[in-house]
Protein backbone atom coordinates (compact mmCIF):
# COMPACT_ATOMS: atom_id res chain seq x y z
CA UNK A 1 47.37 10.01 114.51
CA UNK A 2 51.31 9.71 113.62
CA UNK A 3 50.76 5.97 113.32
CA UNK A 4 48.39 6.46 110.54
CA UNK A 5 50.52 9.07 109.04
CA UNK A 6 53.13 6.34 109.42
CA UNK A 7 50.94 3.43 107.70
CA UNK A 8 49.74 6.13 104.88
CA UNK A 9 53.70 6.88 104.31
CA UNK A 10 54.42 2.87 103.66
CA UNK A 11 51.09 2.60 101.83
CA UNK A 12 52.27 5.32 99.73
CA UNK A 13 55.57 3.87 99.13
CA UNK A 14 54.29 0.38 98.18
CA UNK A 15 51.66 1.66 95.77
CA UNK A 16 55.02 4.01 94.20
CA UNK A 17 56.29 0.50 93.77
CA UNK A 18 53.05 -1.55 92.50
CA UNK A 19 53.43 1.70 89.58
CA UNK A 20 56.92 0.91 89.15
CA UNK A 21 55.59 -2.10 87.42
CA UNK A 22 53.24 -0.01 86.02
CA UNK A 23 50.76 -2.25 83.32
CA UNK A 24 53.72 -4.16 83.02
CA UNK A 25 51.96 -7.53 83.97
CA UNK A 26 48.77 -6.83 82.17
CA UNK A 27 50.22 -6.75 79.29
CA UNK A 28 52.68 -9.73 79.72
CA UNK A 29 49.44 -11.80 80.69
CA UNK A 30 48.05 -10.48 77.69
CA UNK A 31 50.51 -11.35 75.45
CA UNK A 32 50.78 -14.91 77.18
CA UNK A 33 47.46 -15.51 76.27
CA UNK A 34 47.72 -14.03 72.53
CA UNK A 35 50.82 -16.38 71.93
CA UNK A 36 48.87 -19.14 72.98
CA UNK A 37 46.10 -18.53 71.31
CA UNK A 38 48.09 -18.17 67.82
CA UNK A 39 49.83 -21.55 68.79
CA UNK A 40 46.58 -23.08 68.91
CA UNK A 41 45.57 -21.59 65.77
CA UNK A 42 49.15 -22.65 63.75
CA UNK A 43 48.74 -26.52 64.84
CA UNK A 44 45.09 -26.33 63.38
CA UNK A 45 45.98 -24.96 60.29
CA UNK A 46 49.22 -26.87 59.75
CA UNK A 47 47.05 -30.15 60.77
CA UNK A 48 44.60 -29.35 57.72
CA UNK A 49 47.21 -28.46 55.93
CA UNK A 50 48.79 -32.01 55.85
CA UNK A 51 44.78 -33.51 55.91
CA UNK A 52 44.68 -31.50 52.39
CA UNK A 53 47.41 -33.08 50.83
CA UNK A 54 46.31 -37.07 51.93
CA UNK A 55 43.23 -36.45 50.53
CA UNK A 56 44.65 -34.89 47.51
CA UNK A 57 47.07 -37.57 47.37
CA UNK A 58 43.80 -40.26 47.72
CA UNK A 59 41.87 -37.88 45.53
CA UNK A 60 44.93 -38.09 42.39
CA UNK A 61 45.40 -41.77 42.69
CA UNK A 62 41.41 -42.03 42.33
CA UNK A 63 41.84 -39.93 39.02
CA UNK A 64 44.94 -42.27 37.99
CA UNK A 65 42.40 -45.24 38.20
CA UNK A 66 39.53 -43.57 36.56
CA UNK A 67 42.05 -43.01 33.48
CA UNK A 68 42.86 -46.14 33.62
CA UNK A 69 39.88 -47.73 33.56
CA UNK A 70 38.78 -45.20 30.20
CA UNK A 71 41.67 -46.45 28.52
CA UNK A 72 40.68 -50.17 28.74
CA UNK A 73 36.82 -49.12 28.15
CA UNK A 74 37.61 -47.61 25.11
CA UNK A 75 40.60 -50.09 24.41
CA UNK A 76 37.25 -52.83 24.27
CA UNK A 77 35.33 -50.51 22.00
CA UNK A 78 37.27 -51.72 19.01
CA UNK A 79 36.39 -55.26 20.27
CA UNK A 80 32.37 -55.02 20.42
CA UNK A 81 29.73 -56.95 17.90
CA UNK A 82 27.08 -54.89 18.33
CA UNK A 83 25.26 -51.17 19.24
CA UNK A 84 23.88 -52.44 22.45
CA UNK A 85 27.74 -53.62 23.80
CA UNK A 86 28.80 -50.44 21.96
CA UNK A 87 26.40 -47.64 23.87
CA UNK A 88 26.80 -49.76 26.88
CA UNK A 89 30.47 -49.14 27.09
CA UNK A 90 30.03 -45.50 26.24
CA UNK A 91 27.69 -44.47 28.93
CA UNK A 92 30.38 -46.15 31.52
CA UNK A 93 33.09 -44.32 29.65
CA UNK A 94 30.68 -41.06 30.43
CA UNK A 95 29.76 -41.80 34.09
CA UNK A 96 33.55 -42.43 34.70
CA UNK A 97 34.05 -39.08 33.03
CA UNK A 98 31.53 -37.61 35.19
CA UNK A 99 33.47 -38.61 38.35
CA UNK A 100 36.92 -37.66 37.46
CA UNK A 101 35.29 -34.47 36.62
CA UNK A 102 33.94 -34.03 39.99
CA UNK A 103 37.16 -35.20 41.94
CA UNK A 104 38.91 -32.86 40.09
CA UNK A 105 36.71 -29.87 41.01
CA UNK A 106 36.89 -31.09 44.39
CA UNK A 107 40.90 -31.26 44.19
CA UNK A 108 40.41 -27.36 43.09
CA UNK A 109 38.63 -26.04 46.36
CA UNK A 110 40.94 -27.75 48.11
CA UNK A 111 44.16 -26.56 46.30
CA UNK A 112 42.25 -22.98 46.83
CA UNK A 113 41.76 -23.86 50.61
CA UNK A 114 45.28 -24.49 50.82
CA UNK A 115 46.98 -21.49 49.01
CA UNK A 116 44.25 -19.65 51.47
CA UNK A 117 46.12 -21.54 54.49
CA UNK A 118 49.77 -21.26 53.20
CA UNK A 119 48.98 -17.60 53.26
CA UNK A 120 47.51 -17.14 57.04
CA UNK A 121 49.98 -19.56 58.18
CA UNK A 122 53.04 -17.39 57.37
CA UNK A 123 50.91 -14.30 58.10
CA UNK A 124 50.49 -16.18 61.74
CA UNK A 125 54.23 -17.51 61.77
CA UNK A 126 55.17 -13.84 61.68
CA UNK A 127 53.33 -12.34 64.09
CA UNK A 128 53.80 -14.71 66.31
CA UNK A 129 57.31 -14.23 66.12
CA UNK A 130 56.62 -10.65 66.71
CA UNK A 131 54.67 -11.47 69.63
CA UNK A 132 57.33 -14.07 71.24
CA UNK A 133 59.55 -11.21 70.92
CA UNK A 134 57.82 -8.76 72.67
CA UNK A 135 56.96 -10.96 75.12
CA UNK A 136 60.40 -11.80 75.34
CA UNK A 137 61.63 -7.77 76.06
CA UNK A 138 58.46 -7.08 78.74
CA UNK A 139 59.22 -10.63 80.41
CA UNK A 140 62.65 -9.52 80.76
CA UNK A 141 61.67 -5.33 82.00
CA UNK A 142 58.91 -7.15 84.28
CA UNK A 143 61.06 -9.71 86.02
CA UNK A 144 64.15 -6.66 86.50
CA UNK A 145 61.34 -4.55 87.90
CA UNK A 146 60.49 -6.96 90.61
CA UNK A 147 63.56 -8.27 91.29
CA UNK A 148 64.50 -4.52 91.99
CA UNK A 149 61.70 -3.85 93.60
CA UNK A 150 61.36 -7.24 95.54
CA UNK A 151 63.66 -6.14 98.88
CA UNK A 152 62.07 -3.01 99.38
CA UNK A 153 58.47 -4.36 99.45
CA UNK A 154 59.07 -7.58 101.81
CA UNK A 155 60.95 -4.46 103.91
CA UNK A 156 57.55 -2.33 103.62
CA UNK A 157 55.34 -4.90 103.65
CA UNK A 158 56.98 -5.98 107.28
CA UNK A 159 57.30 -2.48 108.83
CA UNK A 160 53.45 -2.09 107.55
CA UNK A 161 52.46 -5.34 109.19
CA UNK A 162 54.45 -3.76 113.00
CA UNK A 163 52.01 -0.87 112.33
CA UNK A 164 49.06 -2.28 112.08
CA UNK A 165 49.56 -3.67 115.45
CA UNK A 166 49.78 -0.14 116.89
CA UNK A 167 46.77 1.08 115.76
CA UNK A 168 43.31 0.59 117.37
CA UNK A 169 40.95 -2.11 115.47
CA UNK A 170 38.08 0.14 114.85
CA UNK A 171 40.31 3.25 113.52
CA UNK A 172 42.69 0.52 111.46
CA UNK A 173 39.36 -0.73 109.86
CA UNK A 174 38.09 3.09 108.80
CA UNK A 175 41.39 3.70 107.46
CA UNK A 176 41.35 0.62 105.05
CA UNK A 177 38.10 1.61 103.61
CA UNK A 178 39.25 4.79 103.20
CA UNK A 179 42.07 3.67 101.29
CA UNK A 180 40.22 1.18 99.51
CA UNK A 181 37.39 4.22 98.26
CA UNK A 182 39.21 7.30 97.98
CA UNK A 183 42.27 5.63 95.28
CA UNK A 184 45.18 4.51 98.15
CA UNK A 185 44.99 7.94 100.27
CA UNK A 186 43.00 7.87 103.30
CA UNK A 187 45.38 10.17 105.37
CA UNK A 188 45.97 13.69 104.30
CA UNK A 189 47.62 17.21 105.34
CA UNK A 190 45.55 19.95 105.70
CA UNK A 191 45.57 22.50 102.72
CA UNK A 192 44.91 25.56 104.60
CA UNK A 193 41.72 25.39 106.45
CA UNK A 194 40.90 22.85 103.57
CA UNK A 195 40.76 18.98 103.21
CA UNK A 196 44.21 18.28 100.98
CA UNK A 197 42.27 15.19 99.79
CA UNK A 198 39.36 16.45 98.25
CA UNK A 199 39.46 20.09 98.73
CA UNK A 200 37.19 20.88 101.10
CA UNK A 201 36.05 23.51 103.47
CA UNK A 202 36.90 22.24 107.09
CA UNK A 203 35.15 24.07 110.05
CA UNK A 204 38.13 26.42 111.88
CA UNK A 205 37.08 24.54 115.36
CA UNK A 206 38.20 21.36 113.28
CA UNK A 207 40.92 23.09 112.32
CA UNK A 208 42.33 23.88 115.08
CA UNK A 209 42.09 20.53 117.04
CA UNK A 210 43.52 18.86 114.51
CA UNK A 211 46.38 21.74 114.78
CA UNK A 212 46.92 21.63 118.47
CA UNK A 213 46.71 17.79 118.38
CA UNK A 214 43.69 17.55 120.50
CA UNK A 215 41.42 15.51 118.15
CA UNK A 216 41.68 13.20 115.65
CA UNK A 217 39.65 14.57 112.87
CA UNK A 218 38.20 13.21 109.02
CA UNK A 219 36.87 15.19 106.17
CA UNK A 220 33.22 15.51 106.10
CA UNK A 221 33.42 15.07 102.17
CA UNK A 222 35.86 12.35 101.55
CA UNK A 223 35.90 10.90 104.86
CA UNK A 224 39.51 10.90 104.44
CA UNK A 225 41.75 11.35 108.00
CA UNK A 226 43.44 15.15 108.27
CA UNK A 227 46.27 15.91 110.04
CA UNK A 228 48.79 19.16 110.29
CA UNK A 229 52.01 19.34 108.70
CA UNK A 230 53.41 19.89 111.51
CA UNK A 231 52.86 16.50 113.17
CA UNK A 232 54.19 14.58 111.07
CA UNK A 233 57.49 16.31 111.44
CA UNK A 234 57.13 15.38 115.40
């Protein structure tokens, strides 16, 4: 039984350090994957951003030529004989019309698509920097926090590892699910005549084996392994 107590003492010590950390690396992962995912989002936008202005570019230089070609349509309507060569020039004059019109409208929505992606780009510049920041400051408390912690758990982690070897296989294997159901505490004192685990009512023939050191004992509730105080000052 003092071997367990033993193993529950280093198991209690390296979960005091896994807390240390705390949600520490949660949140760092967390963070890794929000700064990534804004990244992603900034190239996109930035990319149509520059597609936007090509086109418009493409889009203004198609206007430029439309005007041009007006001016010399209408330039030829002081030069025509007849109605026919007249209307004829007019209705290309109209459909040319038609298309600037158009191209503009479409040079609108995308000067409006823009000014909308200007906007979320510096709103996403920002908070990015916010995040990369942050990131920055837990990076820097999570990598302290380990490298603090880092001795003492290889130390624990090798003294639990000598333990294990003195403890029988079938007993080692309760004790891990134990630990594993009942939150990292699978060996506890006795409260009384009570389990300190859980709280229960032991029977007083339990009691005092576990007492006198003539059984090894577990809760009938929690399954969890109970000891006396008083052994593990032996």
């Amino acid at each position: 039984m003092e071997k367990l107590i033993q193993l529950q003492n280093i198991d209690n010590k390296l979960r005091d350090l896994n807390d240390l950390l705390g949600d520490l690396p949660s949140k760092v992962d967390k963070l890794n994957i929000e700064e990534s995912e804004l990244k992603e989002s900034l190239i996109s936008k930035k990319d149509r951003q520059k597609q936007i202005e090509l086109e418009n570019n493409k889009i203004e230089n198609r206007i430029l030529g439309i005007d041009e070609k007006v001016n010399k349509l209408k330039d030829q309507l002081f030069l025509v004989t007849n109605n026919k060569q007249y209307d004829s020039l007019m209705n290309e004059i109209d459909h040319l019309k038609i298309q600037k019109s158009e191209l503009e409208t479409e040079v609108l929505n995308m000067l409006q698509e823009k000014e909308s992606l200007d906007e979320n780009v510096e709103s996403l510049e920002s908070n990015l920097e916010n995040i990369t920041k942050d990131l920055s400051t837990r990076k820097n408390k999570l990598e302290n926090a380990i490298s603090i912690s880092a001795d003492e758990k290889l130390s624990l982690e090798n003294q639990r590892s000598k333990q294990l070897n003195d403890i029988e296989p079938t007993i080692l294997s309760t004790y891990e699910k134990v630990l594993a159901a009942r939150e990292g505490l699978a060996v506890v004192n006795l409260s009384g005549n009570s389990c300190g685990g859980c709280g229960a009512s032991v029977p007083m023939q339990k009691v005092a084996e576990i007492r006198a050191k003539v059984a090894m004992h577990r809760c009938d509730v929690c399954g969890r392994f109970l000891y006396s105080e008083k052994l593990s000052k032996n």
